[in-house]
Protein backbone atom coordinates (compact mmCIF):
# COMPACT_ATOMS: atom_id res chain seq x y z
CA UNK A 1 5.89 -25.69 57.23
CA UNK A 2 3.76 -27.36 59.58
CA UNK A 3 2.85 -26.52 62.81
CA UNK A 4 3.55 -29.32 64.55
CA UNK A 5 5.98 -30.98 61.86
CA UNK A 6 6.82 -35.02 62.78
CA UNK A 7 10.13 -35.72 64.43
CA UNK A 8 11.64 -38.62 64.35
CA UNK A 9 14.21 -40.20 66.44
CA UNK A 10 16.27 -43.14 64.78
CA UNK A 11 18.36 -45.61 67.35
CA UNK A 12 20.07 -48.28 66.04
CA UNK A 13 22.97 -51.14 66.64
CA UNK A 14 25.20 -53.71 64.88
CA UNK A 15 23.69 -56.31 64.17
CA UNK A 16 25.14 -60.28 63.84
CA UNK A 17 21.39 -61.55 63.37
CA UNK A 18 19.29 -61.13 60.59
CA UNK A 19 15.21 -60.84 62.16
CA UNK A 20 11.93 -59.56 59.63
CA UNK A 21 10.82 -56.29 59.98
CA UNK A 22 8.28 -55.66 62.21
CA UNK A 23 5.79 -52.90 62.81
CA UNK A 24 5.43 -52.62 66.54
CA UNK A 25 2.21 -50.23 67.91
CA UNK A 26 1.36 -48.99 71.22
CA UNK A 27 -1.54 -51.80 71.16
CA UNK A 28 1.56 -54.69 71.13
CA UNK A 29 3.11 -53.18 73.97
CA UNK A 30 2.24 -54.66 77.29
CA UNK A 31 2.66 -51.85 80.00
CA UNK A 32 4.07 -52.04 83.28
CA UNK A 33 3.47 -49.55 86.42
CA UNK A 34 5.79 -49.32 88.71
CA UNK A 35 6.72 -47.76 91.60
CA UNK A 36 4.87 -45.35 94.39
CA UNK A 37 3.40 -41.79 94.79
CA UNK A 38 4.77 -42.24 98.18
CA UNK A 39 8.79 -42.45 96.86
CA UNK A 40 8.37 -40.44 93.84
CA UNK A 41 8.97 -43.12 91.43
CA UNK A 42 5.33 -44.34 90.33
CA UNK A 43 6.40 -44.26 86.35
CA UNK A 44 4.78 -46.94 83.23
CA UNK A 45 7.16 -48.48 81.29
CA UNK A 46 6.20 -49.61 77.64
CA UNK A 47 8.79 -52.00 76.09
CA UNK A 48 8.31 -52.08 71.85
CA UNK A 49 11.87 -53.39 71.53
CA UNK A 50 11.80 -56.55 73.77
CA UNK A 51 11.99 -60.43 73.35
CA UNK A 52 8.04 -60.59 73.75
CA UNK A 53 7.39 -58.20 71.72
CA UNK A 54 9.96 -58.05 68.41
CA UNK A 55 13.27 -60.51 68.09
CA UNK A 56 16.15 -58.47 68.34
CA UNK A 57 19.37 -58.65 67.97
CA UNK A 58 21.08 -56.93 71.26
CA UNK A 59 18.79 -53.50 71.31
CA UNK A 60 15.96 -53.22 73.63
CA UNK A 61 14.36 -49.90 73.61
CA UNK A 62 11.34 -48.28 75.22
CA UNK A 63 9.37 -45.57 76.43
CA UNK A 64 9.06 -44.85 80.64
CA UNK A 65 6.14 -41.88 81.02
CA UNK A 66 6.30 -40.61 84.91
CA UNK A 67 2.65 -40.27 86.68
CA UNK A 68 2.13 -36.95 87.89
CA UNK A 69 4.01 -35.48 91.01
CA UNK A 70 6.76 -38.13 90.54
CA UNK A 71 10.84 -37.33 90.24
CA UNK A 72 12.23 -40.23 89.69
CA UNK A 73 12.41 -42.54 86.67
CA UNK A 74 15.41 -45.08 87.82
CA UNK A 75 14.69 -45.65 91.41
CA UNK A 76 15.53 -47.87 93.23
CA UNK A 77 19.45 -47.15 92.09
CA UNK A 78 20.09 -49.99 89.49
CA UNK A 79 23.52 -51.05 87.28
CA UNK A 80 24.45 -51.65 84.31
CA UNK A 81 28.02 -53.94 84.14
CA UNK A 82 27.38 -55.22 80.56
CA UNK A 83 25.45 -52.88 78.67
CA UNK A 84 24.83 -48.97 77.99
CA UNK A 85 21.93 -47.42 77.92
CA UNK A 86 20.95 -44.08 76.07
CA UNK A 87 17.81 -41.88 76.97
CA UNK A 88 15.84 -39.06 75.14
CA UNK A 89 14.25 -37.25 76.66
CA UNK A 90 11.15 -35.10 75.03
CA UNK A 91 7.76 -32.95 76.33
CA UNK A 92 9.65 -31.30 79.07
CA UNK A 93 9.41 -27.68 78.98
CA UNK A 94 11.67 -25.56 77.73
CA UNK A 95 13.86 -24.76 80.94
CA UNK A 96 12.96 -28.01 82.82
CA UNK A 97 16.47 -30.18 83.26
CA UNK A 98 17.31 -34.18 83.76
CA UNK A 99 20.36 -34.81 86.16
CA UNK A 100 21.87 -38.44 85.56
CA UNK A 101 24.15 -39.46 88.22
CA UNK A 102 26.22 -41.69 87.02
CA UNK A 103 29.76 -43.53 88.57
CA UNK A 104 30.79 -44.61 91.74
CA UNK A 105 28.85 -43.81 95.11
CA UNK A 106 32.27 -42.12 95.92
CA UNK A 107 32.64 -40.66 92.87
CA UNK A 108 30.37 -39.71 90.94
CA UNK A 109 29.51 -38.58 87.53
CA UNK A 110 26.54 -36.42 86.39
CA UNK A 111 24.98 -35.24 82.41
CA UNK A 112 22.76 -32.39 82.41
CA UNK A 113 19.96 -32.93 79.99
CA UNK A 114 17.33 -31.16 78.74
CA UNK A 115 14.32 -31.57 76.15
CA UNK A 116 15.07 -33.58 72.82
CA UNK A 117 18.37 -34.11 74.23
CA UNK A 118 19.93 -37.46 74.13
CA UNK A 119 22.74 -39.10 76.23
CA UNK A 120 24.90 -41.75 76.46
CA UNK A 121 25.16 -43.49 80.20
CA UNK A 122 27.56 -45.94 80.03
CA UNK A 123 27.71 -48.82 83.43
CA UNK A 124 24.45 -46.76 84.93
CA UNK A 125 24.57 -46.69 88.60
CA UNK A 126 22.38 -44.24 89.88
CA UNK A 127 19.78 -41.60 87.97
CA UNK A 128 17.56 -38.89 89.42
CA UNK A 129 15.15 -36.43 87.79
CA UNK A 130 15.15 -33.39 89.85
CA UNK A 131 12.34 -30.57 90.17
CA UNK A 132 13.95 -27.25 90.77
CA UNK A 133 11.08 -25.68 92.22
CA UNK A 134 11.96 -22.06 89.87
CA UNK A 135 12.30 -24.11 87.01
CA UNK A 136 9.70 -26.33 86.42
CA UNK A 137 5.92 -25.66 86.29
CA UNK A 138 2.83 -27.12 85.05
CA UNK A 139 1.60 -25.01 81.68
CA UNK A 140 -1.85 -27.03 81.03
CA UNK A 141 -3.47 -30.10 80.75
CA UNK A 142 -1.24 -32.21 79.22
CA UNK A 143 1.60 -31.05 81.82
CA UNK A 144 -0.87 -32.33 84.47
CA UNK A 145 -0.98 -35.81 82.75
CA UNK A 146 2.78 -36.61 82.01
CA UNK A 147 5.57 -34.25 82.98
CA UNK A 148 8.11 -36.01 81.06
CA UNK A 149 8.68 -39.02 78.42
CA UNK A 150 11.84 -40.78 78.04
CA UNK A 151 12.55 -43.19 75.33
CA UNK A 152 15.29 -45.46 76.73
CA UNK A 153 17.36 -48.00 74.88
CA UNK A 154 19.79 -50.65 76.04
CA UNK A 155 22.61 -52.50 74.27
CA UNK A 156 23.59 -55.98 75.56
């Protein structure tokens, strides 16, 4: 067994559209920073599953990478009335935690997540990534470049 084996992570939708298969790469992907060190939310987005980038049906899907020293990968608060959206999260270390907070301002939900763990938001409202200052800790250089990866993925 290897190593460092390959893992894959397969997302699809139905489909009522039939588009050619396309390879997309990190060099099709235009990425966008956005955000600021000085709100904790300074994050690059890279969208592979996007109108400018592949024809799609109704699933968009990409990858948000967090700069370092930054918590928060949804802010400002955003919503979701007609869609879902799913996130994976991977590269976290092994007790480092997500906290979605999801629902009503008066009532709200929240998923605990944790690395290589998947969930299912429907109607987003709010999310938060959370330090817990026992809990998470930088191991090394990659740590020091990107604390966390999450591929998100959106159904219209």
């Amino acid at each position: 067994m290897a190593q460092n084996p390959a893992k894959f992570y397969y997302n699809c939708a139905p489909a009522h559209t039939t588009y050619p298969t396309k390879k997309v790469t990190p060099a099709d992907v235009a990425p966008v920073t956005l955000g600021d060190n000085l709100t904790s939310n300074r994050r690059t987005i890279n969208k592979y599953f996007v109108p400018d980038v592949l024809e799609t049906c109704q699933l968009s899907m990409g990858l948000t990478e967090l700069a370092p020293g930054n918590l928060w990968n949804t802010m400002p608060c955003h919503t979701h009335e007609r869609r879902m959206e799913v996130y994976f999260y991977f590269n976290m270390e092994e007790n480092a935690c997500v906290f979605h907070m999801m629902g009503q301002p008066q009532e709200t939900r929240h998923i605990v997540m944790h690395n290589e763990a998947g969930g299912y938001l429907p109607k987003l409202v709010y999310s938060l990534r959370r330090r817990h200052p026992g809990l998470y800790v930088h191991l090394g250089g990659w740590w020091v470049k990107t604390r966390s990866l999450m591929i998100w993925t959106t159904l219209q």
